[in-house]
Protein backbone atom coordinates (compact mmCIF):
# COMPACT_ATOMS: atom_id res chain seq x y z
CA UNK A 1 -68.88 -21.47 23.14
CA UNK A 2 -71.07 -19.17 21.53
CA UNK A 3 -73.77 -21.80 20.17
CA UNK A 4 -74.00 -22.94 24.30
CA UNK A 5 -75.75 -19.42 24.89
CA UNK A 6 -78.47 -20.87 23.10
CA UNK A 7 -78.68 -24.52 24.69
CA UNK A 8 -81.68 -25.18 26.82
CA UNK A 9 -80.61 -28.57 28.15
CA UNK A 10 -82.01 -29.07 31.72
CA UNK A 11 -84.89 -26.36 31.41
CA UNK A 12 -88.47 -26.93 31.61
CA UNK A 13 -90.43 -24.83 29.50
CA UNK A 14 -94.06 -24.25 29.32
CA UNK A 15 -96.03 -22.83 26.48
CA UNK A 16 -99.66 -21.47 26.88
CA UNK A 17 -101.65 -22.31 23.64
CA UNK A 18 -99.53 -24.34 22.39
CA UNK A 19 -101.20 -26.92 20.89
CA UNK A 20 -101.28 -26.00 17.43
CA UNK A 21 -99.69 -22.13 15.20
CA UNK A 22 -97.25 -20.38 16.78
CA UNK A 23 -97.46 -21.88 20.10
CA UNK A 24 -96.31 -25.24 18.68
CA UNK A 25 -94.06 -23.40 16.51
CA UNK A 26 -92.20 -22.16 19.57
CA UNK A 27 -92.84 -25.21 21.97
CA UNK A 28 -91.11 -27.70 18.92
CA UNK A 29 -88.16 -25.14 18.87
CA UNK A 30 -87.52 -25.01 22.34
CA UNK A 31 -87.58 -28.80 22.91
CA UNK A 32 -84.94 -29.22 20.09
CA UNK A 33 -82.66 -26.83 21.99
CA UNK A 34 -82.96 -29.30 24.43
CA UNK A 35 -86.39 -27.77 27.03
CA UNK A 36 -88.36 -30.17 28.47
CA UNK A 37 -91.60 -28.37 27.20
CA UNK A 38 -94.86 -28.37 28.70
CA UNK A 39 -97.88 -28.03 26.52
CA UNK A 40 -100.74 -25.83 27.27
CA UNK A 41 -104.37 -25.60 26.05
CA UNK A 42 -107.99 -26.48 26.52
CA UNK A 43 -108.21 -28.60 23.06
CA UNK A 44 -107.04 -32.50 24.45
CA UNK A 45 -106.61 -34.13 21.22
CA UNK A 46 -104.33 -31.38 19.86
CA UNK A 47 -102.59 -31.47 22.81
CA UNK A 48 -101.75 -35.19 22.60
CA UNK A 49 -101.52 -34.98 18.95
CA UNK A 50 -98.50 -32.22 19.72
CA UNK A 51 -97.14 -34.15 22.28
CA UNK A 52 -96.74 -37.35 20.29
CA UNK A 53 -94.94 -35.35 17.38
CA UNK A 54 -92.58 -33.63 20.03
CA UNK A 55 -91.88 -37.25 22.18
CA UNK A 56 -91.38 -39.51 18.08
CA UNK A 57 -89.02 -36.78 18.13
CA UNK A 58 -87.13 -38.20 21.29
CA UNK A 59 -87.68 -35.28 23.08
CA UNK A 60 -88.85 -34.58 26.55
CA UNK A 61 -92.68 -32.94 26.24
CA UNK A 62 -95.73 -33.37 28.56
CA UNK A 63 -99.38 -32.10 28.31
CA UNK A 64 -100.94 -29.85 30.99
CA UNK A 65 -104.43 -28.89 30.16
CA UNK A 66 -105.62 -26.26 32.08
CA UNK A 67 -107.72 -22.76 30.77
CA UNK A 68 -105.25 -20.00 31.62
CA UNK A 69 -108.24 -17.81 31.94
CA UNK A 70 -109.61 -19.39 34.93
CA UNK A 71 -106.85 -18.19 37.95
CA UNK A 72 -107.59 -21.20 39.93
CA UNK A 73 -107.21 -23.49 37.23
CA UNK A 74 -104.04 -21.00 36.10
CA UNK A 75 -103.06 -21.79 39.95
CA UNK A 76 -103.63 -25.98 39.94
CA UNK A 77 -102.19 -26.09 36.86
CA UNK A 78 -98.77 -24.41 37.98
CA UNK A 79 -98.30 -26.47 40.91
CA UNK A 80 -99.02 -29.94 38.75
CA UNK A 81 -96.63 -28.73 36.24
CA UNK A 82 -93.97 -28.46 39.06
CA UNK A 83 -94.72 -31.30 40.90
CA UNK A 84 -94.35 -33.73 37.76
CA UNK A 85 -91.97 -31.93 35.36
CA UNK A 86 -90.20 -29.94 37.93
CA UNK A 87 -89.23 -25.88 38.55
CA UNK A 88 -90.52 -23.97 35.82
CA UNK A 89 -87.70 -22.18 34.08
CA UNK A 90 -88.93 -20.58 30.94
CA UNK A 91 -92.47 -19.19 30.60
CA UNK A 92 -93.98 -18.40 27.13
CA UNK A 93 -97.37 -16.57 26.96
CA UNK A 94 -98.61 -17.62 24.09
CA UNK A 95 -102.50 -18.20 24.31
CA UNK A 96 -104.65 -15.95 22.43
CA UNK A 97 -107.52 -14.40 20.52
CA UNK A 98 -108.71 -12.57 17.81
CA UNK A 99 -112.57 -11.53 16.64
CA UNK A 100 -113.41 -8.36 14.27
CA UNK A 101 -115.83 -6.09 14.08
CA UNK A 102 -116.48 -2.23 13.80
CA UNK A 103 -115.76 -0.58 17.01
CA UNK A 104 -119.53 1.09 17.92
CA UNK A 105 -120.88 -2.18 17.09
CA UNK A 106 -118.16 -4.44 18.88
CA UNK A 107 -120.01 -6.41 21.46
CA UNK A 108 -119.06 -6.27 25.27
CA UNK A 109 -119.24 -9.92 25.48
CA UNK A 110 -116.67 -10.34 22.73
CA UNK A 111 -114.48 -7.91 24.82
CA UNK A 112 -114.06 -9.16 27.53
CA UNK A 113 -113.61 -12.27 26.06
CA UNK A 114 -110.58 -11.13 24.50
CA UNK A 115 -109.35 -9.56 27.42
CA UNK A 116 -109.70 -12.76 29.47
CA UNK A 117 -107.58 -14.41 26.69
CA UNK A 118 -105.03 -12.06 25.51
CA UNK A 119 -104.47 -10.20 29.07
CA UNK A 120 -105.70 -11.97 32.05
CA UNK A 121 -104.25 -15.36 31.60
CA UNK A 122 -100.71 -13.43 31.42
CA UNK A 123 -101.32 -11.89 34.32
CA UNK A 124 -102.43 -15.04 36.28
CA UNK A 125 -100.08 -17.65 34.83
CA UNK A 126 -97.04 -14.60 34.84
CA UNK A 127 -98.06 -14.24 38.28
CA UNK A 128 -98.06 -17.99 39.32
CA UNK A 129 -94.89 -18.87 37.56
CA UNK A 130 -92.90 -15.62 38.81
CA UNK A 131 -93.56 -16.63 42.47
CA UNK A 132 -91.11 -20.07 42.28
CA UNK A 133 -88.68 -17.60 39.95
CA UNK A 134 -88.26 -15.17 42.83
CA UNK A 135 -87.69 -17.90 45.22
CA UNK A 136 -84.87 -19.04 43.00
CA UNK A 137 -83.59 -16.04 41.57
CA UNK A 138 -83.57 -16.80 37.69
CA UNK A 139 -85.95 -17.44 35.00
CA UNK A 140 -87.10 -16.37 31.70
CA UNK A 141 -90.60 -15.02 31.13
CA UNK A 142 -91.59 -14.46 27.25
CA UNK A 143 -94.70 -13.24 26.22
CA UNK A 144 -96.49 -12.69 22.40
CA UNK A 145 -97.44 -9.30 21.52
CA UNK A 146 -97.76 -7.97 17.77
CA UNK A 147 -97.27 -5.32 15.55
CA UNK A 148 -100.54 -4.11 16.79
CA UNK A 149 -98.43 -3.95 20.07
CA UNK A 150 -97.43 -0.34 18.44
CA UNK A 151 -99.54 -0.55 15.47
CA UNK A 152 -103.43 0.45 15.11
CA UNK A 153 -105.98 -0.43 12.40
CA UNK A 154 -109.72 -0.59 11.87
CA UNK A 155 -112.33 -3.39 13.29
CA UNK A 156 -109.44 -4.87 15.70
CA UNK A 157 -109.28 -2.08 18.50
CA UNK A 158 -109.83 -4.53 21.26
CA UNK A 159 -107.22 -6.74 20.31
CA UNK A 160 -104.52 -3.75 19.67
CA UNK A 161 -105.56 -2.45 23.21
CA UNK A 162 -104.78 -6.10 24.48
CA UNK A 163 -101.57 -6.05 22.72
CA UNK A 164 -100.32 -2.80 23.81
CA UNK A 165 -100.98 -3.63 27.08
CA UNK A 166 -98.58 -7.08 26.76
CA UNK A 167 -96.18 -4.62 25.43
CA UNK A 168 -96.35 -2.23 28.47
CA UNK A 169 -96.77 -5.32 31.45
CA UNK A 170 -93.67 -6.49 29.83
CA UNK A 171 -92.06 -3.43 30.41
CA UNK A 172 -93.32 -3.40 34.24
CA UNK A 173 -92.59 -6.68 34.92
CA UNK A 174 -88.67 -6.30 34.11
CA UNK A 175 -88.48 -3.45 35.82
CA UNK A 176 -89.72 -4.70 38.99
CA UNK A 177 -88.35 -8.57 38.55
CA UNK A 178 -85.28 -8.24 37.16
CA UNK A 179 -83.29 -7.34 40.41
CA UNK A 180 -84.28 -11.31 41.12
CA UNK A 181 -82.17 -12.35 37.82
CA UNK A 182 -85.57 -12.67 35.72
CA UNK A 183 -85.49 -11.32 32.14
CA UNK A 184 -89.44 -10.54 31.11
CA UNK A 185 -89.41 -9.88 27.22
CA UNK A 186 -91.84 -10.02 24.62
CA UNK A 187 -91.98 -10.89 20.73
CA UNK A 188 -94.14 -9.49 18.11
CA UNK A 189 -95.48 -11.42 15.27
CA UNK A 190 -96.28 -9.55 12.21
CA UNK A 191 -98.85 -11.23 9.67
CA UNK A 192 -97.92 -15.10 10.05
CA UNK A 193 -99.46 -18.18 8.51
CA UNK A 194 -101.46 -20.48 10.99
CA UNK A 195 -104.68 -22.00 11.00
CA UNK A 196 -106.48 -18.84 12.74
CA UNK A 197 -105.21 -17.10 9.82
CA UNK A 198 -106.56 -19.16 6.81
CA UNK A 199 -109.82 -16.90 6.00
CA UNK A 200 -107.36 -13.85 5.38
CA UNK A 201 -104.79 -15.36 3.65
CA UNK A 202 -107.54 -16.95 1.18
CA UNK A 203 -108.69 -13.10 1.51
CA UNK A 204 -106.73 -12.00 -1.79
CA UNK A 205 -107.37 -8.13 -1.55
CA UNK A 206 -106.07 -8.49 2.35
CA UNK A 207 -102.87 -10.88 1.06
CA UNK A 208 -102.03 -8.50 -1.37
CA UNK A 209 -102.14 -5.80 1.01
CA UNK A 210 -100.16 -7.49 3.53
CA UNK A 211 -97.49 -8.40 0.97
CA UNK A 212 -97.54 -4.88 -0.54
CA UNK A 213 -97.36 -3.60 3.16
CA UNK A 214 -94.83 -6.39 4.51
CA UNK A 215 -91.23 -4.98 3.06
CA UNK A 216 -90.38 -8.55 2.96
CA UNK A 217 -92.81 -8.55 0.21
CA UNK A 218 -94.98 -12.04 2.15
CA UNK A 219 -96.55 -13.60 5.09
CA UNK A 220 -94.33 -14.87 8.13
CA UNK A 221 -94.18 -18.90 8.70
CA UNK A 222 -94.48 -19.75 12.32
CA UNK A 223 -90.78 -21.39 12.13
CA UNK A 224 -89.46 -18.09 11.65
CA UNK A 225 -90.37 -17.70 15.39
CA UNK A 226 -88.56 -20.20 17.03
CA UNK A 227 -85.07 -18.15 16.62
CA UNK A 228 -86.54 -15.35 18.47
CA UNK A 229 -87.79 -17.49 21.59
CA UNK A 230 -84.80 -19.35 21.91
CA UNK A 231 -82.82 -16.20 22.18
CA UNK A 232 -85.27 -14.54 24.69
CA UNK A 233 -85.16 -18.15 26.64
CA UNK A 234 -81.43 -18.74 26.91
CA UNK A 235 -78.84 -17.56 28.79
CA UNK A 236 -77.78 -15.65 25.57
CA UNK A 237 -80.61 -12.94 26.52
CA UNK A 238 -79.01 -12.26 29.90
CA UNK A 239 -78.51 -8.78 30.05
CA UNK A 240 -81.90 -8.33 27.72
CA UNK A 241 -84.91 -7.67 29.52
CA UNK A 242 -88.27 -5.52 28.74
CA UNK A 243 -87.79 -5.45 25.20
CA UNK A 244 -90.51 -6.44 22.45
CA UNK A 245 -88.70 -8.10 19.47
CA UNK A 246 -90.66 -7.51 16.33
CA UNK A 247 -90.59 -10.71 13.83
CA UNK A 248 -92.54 -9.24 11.71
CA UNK A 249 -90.50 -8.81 7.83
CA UNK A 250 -90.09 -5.12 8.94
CA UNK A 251 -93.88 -4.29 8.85
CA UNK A 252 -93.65 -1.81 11.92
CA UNK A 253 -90.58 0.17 10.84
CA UNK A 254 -92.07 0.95 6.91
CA UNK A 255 -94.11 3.45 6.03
């Protein structure tokens, strides 16, 4: 009984950003507890390279390739997805961005840029999946924050600002959608291995520091994600809702 809380059989599932770090972390761990997942992105041949990994699995995945910054691709997208794959039942915001720089000299350009990424497209595809989960009064809308959702340091400001934002929309959106059985959470990574990450973990002054500041004493795998978004997908999150679940080794609560 209590591992069927977590089963996912008969849900479809899409994934923004998913076609390679955390996203396909999360994406792989949701189609092994049974979502049909939907892949999201703007880089094809990762996106097919995911999707053949996922499907030699024997599991159900499909590719929608869309830019979740653009709300009228955001909008064409969502309807596709529907049509083909069916009623979207489990939305993960994954896509996202990082750039650094010192704040005076931190270009506008780069801004907004990160804003379009990190903010906007949860607002548009949030926006365009919670219309359908109204209509049918369930659904389960995750969405990645950090530790910079609470957390501040230097030459990142934009993307902490970003962040705490998720943290705070998440917040909104459960207060206003859960009365329609919708259960709007988020999950913050701490310092986790992935590809956008390689320059700072080769970084061995910045791995030391993360280590030394990470009371699990080392960097996060992506895997050690999945848990978390299969708990804030299934019905075993029911009564859960505008929470931000830090994965992060206990980074945020040390001092």
């Amino acid at each position: 009984m209590s591992l069927s809380l977590f089963n996912l059989e008969g849900k479809v599932a899409l994934v923004t950003g998913s076609g390679q770090g955390i996203g396909l972390a999360m994406a792989e761990g949701l189609s092994s507890a049974g979502a049909h997942v939907v892949l999201n992105g703007r880089d094809t041949a990762k996106l097919e390279a995911a999707r053949k990994a996922i499907a030699d699995a024997g599991r159900e995945v499909s590719v929608a390739a869309f830019d979740v910054t653009d709300q009228h691709a955001v909008e064409e997208g969502i309807a596709m997805v529907e049509a083909k794959a069916g009623p979207i039942d489990i939305l993960i915001n994954n896509a996202g961005m990082q750039k650094r720089g010192p704040f005076v000299d931190f270009a506008a350009a780069d801004w907004h840029q990160i804003v379009a990424t990190n903010l906007h497209s949860v607002f548009y595809v949030t926006r365009a999946v919670a219309k359908g989960m109204v209509e049918r009064k369930r659904g389960k809308i995750v969405s990645i924050g950090s530790v910079m959702s609470e957390l501040g340091r230097p030459t990142i400001v934009p993307y902490t600002a970003t962040k705490g934002a998720v943290k705070t929309m998440t917040r909104g959106l459960a207060a206003e959608l859960g009365k329609h059985n919708i259960q709007v959470n988020a999950i913050g990574p701490g310092y986790i291995v992935t590809e956008l990450n390689q320059a700072l973990i080769a970084d061995e002054a910045f791995s030391t520091w993360v280590k030394s500041r990470t009371p699990a004493g080392r960097w996060g795998e992506t895997k050690e994600l999945i848990g978390a978004a299969i708990f804030l997908s299934s019905t075993a999150s029911d009564y859960v809702n505008g929470h931000l679940l830090m994965v992060d080794g206990g980074l945020s609560v040390a001092v």
